[in-house]
C-alpha atoms as a PDB file:
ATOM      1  CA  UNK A   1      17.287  19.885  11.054  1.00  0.00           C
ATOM      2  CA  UNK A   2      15.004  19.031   8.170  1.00  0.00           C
ATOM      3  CA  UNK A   3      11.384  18.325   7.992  1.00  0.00           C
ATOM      4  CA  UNK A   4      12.071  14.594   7.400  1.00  0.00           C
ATOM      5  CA  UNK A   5      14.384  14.680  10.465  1.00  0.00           C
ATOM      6  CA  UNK A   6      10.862  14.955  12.444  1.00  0.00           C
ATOM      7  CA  UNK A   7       9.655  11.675  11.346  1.00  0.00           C
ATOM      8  CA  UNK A   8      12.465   9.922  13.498  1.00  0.00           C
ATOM      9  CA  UNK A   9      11.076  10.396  17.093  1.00  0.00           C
ATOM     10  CA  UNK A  10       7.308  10.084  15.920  1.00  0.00           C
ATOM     11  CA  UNK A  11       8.090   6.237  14.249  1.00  0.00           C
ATOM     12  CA  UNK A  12       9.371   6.008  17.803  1.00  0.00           C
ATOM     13  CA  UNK A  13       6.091   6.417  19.316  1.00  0.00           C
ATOM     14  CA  UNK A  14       5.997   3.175  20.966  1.00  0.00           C
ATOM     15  CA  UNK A  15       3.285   4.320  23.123  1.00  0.00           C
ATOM     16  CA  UNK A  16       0.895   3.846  20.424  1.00  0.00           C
ATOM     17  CA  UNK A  17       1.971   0.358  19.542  1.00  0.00           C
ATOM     18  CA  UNK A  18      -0.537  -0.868  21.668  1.00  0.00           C
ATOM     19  CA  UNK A  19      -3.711   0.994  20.313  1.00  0.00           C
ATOM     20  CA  UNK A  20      -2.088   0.665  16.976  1.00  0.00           C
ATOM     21  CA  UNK A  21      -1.992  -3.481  17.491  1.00  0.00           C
ATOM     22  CA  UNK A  22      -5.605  -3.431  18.445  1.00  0.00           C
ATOM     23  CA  UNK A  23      -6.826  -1.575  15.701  1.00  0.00           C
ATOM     24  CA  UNK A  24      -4.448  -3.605  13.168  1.00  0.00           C
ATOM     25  CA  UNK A  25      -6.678  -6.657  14.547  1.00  0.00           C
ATOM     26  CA  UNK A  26      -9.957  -5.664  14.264  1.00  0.00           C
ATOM     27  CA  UNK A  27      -9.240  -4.376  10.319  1.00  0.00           C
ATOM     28  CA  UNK A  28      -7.587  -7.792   9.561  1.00  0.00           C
ATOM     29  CA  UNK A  29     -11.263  -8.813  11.317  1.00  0.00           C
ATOM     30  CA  UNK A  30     -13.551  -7.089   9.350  1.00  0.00           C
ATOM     31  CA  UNK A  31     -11.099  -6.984   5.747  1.00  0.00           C
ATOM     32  CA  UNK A  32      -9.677 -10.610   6.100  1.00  0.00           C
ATOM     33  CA  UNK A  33      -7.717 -11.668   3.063  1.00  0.00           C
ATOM     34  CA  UNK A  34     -10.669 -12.127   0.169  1.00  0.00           C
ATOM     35  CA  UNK A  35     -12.332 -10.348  -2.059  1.00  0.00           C
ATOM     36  CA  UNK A  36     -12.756  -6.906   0.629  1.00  0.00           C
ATOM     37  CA  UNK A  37      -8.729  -7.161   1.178  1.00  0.00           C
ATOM     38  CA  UNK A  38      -8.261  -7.417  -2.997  1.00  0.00           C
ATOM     39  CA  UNK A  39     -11.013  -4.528  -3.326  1.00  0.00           C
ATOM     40  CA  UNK A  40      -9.773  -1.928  -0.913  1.00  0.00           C
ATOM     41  CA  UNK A  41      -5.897  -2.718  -1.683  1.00  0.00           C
ATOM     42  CA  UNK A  42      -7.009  -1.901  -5.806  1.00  0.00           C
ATOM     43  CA  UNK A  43      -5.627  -5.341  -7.074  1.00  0.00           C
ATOM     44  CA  UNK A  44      -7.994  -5.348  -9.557  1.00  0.00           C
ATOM     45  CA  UNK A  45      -7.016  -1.812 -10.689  1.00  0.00           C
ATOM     46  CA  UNK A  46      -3.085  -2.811 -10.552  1.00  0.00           C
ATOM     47  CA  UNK A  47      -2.202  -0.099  -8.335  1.00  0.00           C
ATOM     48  CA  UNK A  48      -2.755   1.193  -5.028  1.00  0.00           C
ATOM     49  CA  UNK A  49      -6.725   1.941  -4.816  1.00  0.00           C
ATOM     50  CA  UNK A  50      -6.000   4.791  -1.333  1.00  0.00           C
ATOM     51  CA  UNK A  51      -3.982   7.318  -3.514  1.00  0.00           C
ATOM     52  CA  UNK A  52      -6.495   7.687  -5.700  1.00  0.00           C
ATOM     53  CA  UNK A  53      -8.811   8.436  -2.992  1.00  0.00           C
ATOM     54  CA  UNK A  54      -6.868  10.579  -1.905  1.00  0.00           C
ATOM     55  CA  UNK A  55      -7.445  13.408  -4.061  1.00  0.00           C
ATOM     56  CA  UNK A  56     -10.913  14.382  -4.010  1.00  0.00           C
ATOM     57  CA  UNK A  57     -10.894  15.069  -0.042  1.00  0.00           C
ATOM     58  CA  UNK A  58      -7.676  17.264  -0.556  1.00  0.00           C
ATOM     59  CA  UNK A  59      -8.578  18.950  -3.249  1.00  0.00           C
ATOM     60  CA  UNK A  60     -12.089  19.711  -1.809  1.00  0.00           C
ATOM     61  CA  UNK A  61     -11.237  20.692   1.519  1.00  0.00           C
ATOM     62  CA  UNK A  62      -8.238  22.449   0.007  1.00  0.00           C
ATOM     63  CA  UNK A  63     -10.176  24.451  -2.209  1.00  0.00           C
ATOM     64  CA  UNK A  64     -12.435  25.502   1.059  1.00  0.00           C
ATOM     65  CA  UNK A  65      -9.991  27.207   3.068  1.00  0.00           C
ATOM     66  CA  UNK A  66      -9.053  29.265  -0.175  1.00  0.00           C
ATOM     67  CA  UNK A  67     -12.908  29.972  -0.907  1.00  0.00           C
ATOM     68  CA  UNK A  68     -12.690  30.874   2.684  1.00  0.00           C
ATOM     69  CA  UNK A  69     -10.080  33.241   3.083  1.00  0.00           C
ATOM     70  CA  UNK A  70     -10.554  35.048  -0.577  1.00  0.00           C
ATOM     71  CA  UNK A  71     -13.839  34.673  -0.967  1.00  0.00           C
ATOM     72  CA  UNK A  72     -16.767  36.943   0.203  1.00  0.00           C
ATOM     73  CA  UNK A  73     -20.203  36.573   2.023  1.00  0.00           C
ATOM     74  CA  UNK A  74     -21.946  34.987  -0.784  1.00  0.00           C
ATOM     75  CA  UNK A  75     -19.624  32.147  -1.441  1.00  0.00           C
ATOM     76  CA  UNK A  76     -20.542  30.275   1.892  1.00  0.00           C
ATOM     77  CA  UNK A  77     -22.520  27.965   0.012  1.00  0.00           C
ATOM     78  CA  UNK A  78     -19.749  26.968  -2.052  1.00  0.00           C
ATOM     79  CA  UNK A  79     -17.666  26.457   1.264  1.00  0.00           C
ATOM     80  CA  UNK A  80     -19.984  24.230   2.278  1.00  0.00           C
ATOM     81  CA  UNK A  81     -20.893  22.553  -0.685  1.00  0.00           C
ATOM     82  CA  UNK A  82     -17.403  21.896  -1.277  1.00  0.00           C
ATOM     83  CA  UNK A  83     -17.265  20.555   2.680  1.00  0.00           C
ATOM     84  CA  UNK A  84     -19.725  18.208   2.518  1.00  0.00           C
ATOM     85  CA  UNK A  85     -18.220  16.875  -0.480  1.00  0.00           C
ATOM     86  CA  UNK A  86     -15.015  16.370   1.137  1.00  0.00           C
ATOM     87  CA  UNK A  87     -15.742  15.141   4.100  1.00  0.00           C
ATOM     88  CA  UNK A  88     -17.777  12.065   2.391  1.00  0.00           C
ATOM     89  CA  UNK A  89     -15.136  11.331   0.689  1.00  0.00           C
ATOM     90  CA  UNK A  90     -13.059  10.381   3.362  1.00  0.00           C
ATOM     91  CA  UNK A  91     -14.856   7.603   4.381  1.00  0.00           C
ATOM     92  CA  UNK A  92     -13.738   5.463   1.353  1.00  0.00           C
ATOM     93  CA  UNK A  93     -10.156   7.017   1.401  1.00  0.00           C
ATOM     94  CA  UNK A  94     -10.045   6.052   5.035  1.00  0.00           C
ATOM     95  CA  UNK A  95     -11.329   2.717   4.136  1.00  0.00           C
ATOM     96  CA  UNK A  96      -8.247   1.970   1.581  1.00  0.00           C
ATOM     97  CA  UNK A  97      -5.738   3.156   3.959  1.00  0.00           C
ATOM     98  CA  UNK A  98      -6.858   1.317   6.759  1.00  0.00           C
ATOM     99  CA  UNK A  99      -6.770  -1.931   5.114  1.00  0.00           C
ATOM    100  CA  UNK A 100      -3.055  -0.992   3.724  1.00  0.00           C
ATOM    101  CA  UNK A 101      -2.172   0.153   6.837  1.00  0.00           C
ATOM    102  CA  UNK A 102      -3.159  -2.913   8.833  1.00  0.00           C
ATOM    103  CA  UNK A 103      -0.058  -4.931   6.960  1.00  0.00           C
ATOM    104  CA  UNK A 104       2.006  -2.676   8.393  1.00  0.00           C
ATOM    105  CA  UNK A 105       4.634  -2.913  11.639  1.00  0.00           C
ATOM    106  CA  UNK A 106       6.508  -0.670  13.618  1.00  0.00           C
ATOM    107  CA  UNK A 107       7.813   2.421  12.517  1.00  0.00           C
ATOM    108  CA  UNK A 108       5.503   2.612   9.629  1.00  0.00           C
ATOM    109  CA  UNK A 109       2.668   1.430  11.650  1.00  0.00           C
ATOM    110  CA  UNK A 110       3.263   4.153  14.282  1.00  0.00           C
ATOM    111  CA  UNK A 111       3.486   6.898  11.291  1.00  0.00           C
ATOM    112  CA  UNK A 112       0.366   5.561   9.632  1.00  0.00           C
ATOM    113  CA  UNK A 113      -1.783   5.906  12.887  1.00  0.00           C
ATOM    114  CA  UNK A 114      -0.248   9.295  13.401  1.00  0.00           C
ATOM    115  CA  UNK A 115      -1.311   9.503  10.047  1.00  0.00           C
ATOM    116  CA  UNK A 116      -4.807   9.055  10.473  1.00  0.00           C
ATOM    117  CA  UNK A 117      -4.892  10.397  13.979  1.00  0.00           C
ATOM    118  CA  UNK A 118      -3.931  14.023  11.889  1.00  0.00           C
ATOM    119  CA  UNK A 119      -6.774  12.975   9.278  1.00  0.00           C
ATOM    120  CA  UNK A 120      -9.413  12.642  12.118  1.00  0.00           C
ATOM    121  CA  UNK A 121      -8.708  16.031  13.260  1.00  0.00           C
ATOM    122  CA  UNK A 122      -8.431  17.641   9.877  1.00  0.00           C
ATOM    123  CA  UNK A 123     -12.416  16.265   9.273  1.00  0.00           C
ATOM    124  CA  UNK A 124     -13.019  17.306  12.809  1.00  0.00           C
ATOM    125  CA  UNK A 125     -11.590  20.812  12.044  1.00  0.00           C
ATOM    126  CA  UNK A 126     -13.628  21.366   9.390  1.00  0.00           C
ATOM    127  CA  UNK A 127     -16.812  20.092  10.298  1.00  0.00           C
ATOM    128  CA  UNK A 128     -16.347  22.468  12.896  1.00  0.00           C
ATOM    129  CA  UNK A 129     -15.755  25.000  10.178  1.00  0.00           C
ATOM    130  CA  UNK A 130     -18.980  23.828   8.165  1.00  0.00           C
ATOM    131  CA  UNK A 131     -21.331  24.279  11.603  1.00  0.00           C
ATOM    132  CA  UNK A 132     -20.002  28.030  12.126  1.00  0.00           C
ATOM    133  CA  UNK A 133     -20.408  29.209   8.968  1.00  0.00           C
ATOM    134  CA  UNK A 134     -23.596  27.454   8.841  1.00  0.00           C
ATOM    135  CA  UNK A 135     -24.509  29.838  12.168  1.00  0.00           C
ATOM    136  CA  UNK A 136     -23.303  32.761  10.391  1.00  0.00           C
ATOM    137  CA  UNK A 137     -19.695  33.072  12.300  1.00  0.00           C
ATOM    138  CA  UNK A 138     -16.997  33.447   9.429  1.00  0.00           C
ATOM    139  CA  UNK A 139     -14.639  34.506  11.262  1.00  0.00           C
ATOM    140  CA  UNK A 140     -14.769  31.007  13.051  1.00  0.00           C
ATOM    141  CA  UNK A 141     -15.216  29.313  10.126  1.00  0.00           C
ATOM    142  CA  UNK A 142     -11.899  30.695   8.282  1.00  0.00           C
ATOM    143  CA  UNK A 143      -9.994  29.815  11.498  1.00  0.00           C
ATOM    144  CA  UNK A 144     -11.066  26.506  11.395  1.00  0.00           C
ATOM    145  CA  UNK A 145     -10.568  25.962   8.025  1.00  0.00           C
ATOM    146  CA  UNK A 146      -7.373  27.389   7.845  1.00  0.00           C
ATOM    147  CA  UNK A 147      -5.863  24.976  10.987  1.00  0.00           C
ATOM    148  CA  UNK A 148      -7.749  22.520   9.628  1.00  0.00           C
ATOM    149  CA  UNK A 149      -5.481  22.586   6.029  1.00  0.00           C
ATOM    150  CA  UNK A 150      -2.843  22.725   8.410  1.00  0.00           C
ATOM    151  CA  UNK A 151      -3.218  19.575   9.925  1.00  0.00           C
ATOM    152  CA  UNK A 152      -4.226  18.081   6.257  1.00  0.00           C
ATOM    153  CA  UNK A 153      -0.682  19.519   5.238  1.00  0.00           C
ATOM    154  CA  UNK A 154       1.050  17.502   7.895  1.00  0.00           C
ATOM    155  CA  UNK A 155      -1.002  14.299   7.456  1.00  0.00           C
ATOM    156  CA  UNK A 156      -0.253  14.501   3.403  1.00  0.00           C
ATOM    157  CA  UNK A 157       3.504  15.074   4.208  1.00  0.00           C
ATOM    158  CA  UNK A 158       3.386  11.716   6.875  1.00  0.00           C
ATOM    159  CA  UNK A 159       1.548   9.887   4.009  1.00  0.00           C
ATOM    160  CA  UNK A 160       4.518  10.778   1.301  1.00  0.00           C
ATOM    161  CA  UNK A 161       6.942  10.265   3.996  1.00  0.00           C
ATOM    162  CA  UNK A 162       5.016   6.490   4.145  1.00  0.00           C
ATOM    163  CA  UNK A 163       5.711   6.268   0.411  1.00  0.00           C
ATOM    164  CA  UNK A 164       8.602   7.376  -0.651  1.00  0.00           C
ATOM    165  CA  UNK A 165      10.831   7.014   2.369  1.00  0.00           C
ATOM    166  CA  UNK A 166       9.194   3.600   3.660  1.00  0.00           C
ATOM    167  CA  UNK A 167       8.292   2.032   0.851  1.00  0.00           C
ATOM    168  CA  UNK A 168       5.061   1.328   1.292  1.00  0.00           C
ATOM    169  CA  UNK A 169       2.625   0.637  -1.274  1.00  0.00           C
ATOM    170  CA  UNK A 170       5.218   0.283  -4.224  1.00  0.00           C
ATOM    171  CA  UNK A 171       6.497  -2.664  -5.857  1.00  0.00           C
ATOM    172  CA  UNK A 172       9.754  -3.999  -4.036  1.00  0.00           C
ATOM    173  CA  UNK A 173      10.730  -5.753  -7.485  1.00  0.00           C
ATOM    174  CA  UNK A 174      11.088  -3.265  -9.326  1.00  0.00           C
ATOM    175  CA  UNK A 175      14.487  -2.405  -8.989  1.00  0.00           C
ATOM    176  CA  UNK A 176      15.855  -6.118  -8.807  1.00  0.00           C
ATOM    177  CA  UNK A 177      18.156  -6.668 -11.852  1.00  0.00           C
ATOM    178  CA  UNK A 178      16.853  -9.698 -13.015  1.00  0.00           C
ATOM    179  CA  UNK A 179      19.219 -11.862 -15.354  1.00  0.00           C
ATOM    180  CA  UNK A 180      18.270 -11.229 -18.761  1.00  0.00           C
ATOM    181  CA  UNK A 181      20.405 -13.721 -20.660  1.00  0.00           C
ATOM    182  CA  UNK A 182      19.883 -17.194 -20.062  1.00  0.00           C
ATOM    183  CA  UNK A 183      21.768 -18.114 -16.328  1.00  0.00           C
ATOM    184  CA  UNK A 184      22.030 -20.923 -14.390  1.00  0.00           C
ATOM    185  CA  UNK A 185      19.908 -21.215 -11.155  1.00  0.00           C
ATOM    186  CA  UNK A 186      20.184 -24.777 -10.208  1.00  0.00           C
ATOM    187  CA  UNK A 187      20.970 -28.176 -10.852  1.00  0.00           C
ATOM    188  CA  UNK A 188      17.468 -29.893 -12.466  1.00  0.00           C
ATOM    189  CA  UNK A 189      17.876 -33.030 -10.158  1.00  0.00           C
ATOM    190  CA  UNK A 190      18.060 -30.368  -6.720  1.00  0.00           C
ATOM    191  CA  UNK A 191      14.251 -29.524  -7.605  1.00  0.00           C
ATOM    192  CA  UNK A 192      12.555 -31.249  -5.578  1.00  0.00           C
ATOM    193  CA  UNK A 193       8.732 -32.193  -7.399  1.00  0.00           C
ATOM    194  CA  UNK A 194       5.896 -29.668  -6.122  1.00  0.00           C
ATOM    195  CA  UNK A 195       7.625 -28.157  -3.495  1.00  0.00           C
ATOM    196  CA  UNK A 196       9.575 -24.560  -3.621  1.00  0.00           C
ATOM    197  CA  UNK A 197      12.527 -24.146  -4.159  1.00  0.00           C
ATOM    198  CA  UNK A 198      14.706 -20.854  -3.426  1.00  0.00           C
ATOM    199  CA  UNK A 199      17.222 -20.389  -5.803  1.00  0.00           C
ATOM    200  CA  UNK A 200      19.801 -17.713  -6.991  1.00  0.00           C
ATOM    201  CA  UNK A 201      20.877 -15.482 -10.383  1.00  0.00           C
ATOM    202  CA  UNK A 202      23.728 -13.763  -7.987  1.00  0.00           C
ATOM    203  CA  UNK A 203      22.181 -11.841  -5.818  1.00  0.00           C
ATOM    204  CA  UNK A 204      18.637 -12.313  -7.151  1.00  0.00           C
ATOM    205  CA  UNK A 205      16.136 -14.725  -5.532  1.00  0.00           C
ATOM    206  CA  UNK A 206      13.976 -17.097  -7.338  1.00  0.00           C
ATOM    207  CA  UNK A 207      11.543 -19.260  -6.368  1.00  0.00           C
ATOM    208  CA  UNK A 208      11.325 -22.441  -8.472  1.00  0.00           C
ATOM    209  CA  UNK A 209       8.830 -25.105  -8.614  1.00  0.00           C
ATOM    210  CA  UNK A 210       8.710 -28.628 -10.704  1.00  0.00           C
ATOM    211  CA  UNK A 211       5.129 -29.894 -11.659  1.00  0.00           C
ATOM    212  CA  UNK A 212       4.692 -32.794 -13.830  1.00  0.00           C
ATOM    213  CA  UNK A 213       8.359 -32.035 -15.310  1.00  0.00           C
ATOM    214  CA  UNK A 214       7.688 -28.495 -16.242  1.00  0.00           C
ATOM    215  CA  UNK A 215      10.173 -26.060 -14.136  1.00  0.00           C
ATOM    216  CA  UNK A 216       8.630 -23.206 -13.373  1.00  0.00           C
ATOM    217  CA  UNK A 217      10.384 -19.674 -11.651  1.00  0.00           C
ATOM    218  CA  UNK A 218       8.905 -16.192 -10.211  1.00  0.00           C
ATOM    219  CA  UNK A 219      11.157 -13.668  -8.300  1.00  0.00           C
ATOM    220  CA  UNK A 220      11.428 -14.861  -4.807  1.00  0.00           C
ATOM    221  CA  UNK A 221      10.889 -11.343  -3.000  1.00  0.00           C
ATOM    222  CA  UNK A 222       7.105 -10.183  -3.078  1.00  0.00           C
ATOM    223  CA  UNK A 223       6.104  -7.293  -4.983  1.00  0.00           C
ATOM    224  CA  UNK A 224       3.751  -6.078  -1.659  1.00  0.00           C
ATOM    225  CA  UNK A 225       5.906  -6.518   0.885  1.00  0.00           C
ATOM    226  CA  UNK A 226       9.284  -8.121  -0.202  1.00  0.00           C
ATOM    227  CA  UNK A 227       7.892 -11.441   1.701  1.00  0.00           C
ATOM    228  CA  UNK A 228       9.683 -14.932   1.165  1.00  0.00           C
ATOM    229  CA  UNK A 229       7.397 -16.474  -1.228  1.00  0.00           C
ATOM    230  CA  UNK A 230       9.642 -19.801  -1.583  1.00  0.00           C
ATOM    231  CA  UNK A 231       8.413 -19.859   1.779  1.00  0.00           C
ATOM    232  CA  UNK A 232       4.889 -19.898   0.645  1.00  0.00           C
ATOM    233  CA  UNK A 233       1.887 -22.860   0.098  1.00  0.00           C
ATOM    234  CA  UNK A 234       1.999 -23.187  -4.124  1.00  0.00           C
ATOM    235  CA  UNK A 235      -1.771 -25.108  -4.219  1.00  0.00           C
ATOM    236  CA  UNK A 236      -3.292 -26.983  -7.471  1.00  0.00           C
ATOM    237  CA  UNK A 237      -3.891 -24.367  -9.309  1.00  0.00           C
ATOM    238  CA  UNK A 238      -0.095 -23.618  -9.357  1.00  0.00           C
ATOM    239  CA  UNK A 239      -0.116 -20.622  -7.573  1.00  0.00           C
ATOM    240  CA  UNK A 240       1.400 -19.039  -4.415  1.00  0.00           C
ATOM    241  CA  UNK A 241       0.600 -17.845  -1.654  1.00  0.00           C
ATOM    242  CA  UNK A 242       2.501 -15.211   0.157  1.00  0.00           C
ATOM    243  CA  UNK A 243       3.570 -16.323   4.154  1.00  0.00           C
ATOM    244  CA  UNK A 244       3.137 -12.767   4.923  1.00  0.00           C
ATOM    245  CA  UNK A 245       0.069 -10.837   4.096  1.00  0.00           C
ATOM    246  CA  UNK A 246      -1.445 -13.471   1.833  1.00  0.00           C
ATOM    247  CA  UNK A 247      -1.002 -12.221  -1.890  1.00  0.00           C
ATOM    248  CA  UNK A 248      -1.589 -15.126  -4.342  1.00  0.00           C
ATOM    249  CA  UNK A 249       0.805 -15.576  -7.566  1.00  0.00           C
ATOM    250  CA  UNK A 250       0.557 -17.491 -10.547  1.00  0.00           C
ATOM    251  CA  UNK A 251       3.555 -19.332 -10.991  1.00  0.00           C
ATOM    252  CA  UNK A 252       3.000 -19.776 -14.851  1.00  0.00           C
ATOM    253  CA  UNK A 253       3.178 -16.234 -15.255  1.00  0.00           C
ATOM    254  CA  UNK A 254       3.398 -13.677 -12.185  1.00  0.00           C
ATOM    255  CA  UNK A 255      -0.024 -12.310 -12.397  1.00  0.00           C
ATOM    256  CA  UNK A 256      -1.888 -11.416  -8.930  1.00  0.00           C
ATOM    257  CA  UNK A 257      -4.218 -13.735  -8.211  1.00  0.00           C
ATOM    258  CA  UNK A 258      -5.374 -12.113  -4.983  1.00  0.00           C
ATOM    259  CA  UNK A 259      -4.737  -8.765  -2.719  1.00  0.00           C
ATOM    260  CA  UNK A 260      -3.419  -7.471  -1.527  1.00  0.00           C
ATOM    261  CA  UNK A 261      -0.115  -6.887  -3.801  1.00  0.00           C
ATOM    262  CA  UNK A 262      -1.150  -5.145  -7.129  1.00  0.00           C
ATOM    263  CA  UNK A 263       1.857  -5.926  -8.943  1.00  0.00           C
ATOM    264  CA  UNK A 264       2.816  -8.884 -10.175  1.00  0.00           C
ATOM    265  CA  UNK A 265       5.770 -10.941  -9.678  1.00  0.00           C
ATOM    266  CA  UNK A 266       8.575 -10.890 -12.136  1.00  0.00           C
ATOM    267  CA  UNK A 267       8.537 -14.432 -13.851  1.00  0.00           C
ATOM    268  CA  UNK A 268      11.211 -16.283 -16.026  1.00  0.00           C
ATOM    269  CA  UNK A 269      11.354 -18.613 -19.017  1.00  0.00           C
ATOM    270  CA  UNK A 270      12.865 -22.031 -18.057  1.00  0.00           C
ATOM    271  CA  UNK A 271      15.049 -24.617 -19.688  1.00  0.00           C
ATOM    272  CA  UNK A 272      16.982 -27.305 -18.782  1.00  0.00           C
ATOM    273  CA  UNK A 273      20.328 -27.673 -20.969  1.00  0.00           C
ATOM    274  CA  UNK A 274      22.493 -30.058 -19.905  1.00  0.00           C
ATOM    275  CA  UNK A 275      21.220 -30.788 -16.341  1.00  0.00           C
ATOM    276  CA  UNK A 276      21.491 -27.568 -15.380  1.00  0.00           C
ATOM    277  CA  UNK A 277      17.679 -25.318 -14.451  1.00  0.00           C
ATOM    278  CA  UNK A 278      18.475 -21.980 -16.634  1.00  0.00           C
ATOM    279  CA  UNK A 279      16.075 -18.829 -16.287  1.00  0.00           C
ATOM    280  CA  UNK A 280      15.859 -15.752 -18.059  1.00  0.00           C
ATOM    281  CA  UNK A 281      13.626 -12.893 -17.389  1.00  0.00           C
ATOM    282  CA  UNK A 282       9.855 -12.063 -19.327  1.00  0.00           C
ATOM    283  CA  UNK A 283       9.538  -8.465 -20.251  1.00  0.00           C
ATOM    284  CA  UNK A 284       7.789  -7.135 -18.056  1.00  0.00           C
END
């Protein structure tokens, strides 16, 4: 049995599901889907904003527990320089997950509150660390510290896990294999005029939409969350809007309007040849 193997029965947890739905609501409360949702989730940065939070407390708190352990009497006041530090940066880092988290269900919602269940107690573990060293008990303090990295160890390992096993927080387009020679989609006279239209390259899904006789296509799958956006409200300024957690598209040309995706949408050059709607893929 493998450490990944241990993820199965906590995503089970469907005890939590009901503090976990609470808590979902009141971030969706406070973040909404504006400008807070499009700061936290780094859409103006094009990519993730909480991993890059996630560093500093890691690193700082990591680097305490060493100090700890190999250091002597006179480095306590790097320990808890180096503590402080930390610990205030979890605050934003906590921020940027919650509001990632929040668009999150089951299984991955049960591992991300496990997930910051484990960070609570890491920050709890050493703060507790910080006060007894601050008394003059290292002993204490390198206990603490060391269960404390511990329990930072697991929570980094759930967060990974959250990644790369669950997908979440990476672009779900990516690996589509979008037609890159001209292909046709649709017949021109089955677009219907400013509505959306789900279409097909084989297996790949595009949305198309006709304005003022201009064709226009995007990849039909969300880059957040792999949401339907031919499913989506496309509003004047020809753009849509994800039915799912609210991510806004330009049709014209796939660029993220607003949060929380950070990628943008594949889009397509259009023609119409013979009454047939042919698409083939922008470099992206």
């Amino acid at each position: 049995m493998g450490i990944r193997d241990l993820m199965r029965p906590l995503q089970a947890w469907e005890l939590l599901d009901p503090a976990s739905e609470w808590l979902s609501a009141k971030v969706n409360q406070v973040v909404g889907g504006g400008p807070l949702k499009s700061l936290l989730s780094g859409t103006w940065l094009g990519h993730p904003l909480h991993p890059v939070f996630t560093d500093l407390p890691i690193g700082a708190l990591t680097a305490v527990t060493v100090i700890d352990l190999l250091g002597g009497e006179e480095s306590a006041g790097a320990s808890n320089g180096l503590t402080i530090l930390g610990l205030l940066a979890v605050a934003p880092t906590a921020a940027t997950g919650l509001s990632d988290w929040s668009d999150t269900v089951g299984p991955e919602r049960r591992l991300g509150m496990i997930h910051a269940l484990a960070n609570v107690g890491a920050s709890t573990l050493y703060l507790a660390a910080l006060l007894s060293r601050s008394g003059g008990n290292r002993t204490g303090a390198r206990l603490f510290s060391a269960a404390g990295l511990g329990v930072l160890g697991a929570s980094g390992y759930i967060g990974g896990h959250l990644v790369f096993a669950r997908g979440i927080g990476v672009d779900h387009t990516v690996f589509d294999e979008a037609p890159a020679d001209w292909t046709r989609v649709a017949r021109a006279d089955d677009v219907p005029t400013d509505t959306p239209l789900l279409a097909h390259a084989g297996a790949y899904g595009l949305l198309l939409h006709s304005h003022a006789g201009t064709v226009l296509a995007v990849a039909a799958r969300c880059s957040h969350a792999a949401g339907p956006l031919d499913e989506g409200e496309v509003d004047a300024e020809l753009c849509v809007t994800c039915p799912w957690h609210g991510s806004r598209f330009r049709l014209t040309d796939g660029a993220v309007v607003g949060g929380p995706a950070t990628s943008p949408q594949p889009s397509f050059e259009v023609r119409i040849r013979d009454g047939n709607v042919e698409v083939r893929a922008r470099p992206r």
